[in-house]
C-alpha atoms as a PDB file:
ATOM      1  CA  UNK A   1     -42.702  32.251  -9.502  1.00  0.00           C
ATOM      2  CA  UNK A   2     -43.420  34.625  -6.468  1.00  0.00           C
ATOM      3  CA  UNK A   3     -39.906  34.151  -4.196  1.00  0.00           C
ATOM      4  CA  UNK A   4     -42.052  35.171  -1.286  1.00  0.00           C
ATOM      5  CA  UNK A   5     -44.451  32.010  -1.373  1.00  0.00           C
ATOM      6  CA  UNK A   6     -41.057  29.713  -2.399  1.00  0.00           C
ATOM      7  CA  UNK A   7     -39.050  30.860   0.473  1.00  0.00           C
ATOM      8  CA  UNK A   8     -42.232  30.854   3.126  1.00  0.00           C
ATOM      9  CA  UNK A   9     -42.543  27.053   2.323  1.00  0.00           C
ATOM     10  CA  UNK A  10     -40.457  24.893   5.136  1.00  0.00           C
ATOM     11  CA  UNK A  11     -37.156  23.000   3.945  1.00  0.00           C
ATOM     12  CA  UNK A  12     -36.863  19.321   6.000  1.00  0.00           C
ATOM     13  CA  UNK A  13     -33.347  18.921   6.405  1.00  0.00           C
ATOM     14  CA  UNK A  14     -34.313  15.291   6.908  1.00  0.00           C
ATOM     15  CA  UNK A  15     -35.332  15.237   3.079  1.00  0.00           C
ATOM     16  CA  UNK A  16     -33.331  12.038   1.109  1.00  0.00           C
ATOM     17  CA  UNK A  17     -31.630  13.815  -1.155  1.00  0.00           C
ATOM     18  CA  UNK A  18     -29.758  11.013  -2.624  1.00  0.00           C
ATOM     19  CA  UNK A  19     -30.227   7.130  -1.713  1.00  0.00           C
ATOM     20  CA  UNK A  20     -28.253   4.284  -2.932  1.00  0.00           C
ATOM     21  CA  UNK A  21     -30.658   1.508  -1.853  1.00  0.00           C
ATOM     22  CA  UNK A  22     -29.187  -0.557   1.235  1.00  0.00           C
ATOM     23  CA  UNK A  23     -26.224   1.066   1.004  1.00  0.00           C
ATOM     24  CA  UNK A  24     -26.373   5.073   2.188  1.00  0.00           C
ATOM     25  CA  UNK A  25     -28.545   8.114   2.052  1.00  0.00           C
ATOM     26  CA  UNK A  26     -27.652  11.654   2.379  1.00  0.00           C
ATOM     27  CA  UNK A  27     -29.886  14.548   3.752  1.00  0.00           C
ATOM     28  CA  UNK A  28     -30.452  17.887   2.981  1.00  0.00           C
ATOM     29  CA  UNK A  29     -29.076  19.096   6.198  1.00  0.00           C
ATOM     30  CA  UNK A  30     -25.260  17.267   5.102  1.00  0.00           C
ATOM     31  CA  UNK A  31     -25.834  14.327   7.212  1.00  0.00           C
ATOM     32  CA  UNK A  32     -24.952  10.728   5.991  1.00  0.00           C
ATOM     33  CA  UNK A  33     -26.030   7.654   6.819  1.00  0.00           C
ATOM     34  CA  UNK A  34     -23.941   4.933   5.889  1.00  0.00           C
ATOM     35  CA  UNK A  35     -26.291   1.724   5.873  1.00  0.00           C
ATOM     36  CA  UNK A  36     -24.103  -1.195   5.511  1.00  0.00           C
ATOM     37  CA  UNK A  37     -21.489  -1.900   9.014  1.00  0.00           C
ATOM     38  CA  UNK A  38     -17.542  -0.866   8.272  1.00  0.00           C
ATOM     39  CA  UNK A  39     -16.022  -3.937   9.779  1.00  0.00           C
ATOM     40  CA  UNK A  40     -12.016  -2.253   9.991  1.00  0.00           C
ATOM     41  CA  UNK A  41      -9.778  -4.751  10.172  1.00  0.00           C
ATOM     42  CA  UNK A  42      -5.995  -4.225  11.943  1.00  0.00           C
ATOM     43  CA  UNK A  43      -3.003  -4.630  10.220  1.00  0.00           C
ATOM     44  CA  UNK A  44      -1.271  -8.140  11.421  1.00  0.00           C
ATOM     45  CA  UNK A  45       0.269 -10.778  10.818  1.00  0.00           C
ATOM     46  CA  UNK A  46      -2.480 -13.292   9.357  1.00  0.00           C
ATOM     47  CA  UNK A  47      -2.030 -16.479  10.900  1.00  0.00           C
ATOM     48  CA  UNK A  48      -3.718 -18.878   7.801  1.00  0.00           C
ATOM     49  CA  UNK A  49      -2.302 -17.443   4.781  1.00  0.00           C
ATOM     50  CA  UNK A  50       1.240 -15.796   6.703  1.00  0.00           C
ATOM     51  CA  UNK A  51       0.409 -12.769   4.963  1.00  0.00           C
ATOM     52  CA  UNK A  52       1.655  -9.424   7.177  1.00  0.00           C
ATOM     53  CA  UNK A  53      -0.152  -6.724   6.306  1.00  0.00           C
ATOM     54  CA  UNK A  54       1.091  -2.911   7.516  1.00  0.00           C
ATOM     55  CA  UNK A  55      -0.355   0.417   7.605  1.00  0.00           C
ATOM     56  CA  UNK A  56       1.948   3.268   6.268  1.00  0.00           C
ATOM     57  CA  UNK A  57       2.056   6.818   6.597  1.00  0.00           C
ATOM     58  CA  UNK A  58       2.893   8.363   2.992  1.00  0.00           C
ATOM     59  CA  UNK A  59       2.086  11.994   3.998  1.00  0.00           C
ATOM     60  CA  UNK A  60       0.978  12.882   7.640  1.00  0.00           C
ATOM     61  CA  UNK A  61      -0.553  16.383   7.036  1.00  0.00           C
ATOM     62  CA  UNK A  62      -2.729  15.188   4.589  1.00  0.00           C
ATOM     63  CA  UNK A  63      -3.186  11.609   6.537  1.00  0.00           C
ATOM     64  CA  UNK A  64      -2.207   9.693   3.283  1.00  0.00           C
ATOM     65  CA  UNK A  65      -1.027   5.807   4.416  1.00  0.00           C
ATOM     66  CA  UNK A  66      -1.607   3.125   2.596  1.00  0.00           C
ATOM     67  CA  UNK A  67      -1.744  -1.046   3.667  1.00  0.00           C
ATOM     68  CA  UNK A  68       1.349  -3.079   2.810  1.00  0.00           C
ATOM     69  CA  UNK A  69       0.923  -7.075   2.278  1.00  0.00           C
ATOM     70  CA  UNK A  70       3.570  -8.826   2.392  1.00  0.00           C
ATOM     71  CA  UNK A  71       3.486 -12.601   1.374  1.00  0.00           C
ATOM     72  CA  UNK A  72       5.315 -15.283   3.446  1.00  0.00           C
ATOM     73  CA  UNK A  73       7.822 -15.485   1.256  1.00  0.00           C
ATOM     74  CA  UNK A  74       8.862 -11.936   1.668  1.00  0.00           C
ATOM     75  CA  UNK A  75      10.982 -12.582   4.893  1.00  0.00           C
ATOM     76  CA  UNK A  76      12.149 -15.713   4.515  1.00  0.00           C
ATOM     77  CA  UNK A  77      13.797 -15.534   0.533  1.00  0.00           C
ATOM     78  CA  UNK A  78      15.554 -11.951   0.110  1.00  0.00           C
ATOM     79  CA  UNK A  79      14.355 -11.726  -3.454  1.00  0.00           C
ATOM     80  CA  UNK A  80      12.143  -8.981  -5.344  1.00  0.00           C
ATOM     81  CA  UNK A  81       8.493  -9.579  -5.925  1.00  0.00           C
ATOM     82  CA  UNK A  82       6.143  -8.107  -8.006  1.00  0.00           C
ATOM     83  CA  UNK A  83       3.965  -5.249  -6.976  1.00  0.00           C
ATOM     84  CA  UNK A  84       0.316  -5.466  -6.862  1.00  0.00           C
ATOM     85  CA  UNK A  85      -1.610  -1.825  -6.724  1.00  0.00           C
ATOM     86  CA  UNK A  86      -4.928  -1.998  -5.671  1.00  0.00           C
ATOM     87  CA  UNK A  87      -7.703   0.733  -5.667  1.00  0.00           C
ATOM     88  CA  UNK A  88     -10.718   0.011  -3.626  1.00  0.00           C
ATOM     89  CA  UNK A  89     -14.290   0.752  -5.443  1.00  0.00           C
ATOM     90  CA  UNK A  90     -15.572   2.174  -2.141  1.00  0.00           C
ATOM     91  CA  UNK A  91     -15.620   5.962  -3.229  1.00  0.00           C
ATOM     92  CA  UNK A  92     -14.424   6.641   0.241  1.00  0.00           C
ATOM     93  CA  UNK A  93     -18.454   6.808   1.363  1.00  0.00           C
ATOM     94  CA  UNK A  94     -19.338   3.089   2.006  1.00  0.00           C
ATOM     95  CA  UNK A  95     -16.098   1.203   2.913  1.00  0.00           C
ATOM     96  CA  UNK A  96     -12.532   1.066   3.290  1.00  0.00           C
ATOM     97  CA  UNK A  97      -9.459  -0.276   1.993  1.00  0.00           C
ATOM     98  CA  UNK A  98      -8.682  -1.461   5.277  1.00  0.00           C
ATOM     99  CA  UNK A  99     -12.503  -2.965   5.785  1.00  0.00           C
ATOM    100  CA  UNK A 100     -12.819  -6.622   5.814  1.00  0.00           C
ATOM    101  CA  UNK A 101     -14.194  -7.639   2.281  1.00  0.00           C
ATOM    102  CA  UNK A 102     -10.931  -6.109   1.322  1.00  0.00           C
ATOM    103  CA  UNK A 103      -8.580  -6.400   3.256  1.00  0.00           C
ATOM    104  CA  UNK A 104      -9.331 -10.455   3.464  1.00  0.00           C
ATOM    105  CA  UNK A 105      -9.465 -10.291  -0.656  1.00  0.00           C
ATOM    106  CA  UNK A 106      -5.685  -8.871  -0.461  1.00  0.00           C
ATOM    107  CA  UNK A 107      -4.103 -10.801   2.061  1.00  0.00           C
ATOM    108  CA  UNK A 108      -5.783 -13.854   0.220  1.00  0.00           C
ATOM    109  CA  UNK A 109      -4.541 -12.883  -2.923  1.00  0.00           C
ATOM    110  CA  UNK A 110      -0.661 -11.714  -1.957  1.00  0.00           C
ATOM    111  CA  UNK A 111      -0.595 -14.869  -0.384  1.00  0.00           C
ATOM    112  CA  UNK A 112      -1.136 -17.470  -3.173  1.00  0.00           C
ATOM    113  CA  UNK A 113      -0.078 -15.419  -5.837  1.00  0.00           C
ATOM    114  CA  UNK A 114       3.595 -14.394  -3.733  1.00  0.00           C
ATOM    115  CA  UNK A 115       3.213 -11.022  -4.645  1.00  0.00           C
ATOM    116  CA  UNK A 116       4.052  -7.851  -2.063  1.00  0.00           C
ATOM    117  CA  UNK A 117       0.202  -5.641  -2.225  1.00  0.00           C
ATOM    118  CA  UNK A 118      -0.478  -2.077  -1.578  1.00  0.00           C
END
């Protein structure tokens, strides 16, 4: 192959280079385009189930935290519960642990099951 003729031809960088249909597509220049809206949802005190949920700072250099759910039995029976440890599927590229399909699956699930979530 003549490298002359290769490297004369013009690169997009708005070339697909990988698409997960409906979901995100990344270019050849770097960029990403996440296709799906992040609905972030605060840490609070959840007013139908009584779960409190908290954000936590595990290592501030790094930005590390992680979301605490406590259940409503947490505050008012000084007892221990068991620990829940969830990983969110999200690859860190299409959503959050703090975005709404999870954060509403949690604080759902801490609450009837009386567990404490991270």
């Amino acid at each position: 192959m003549n490298s002359t003729a290769a490297s004369a031809t013009p690169v997009d960088s708005d070339d697909i280079i990988f698409e997960l249909a409906g979901a995100i597509c990344i270019y050849r220049s770097g960029r990403v385009e996440r296709l799906r809206p992040d609905e972030f949802v605060h840490p609070s005190l959840d007013p139908t189930t009584g779960v409190q949920s908290k954000d936590i700072t595990i290592n501030p250099t790094t930005g590390l935290s992680v979301r605490l759910y406590l259940p409503p039995s947490a505050t008012r029976i000084p007892k221990k519960l068991p620990v829940l440890l969830t990983i969110h599927g999200g690859g860190f590229c299409l959503i959050r642990s703090s975005s709404s399909i999870y954060h509403n699956y949690i604080n759902s699930l801490t609450a009837k099951a009386g567990i404490v979530s991270v």
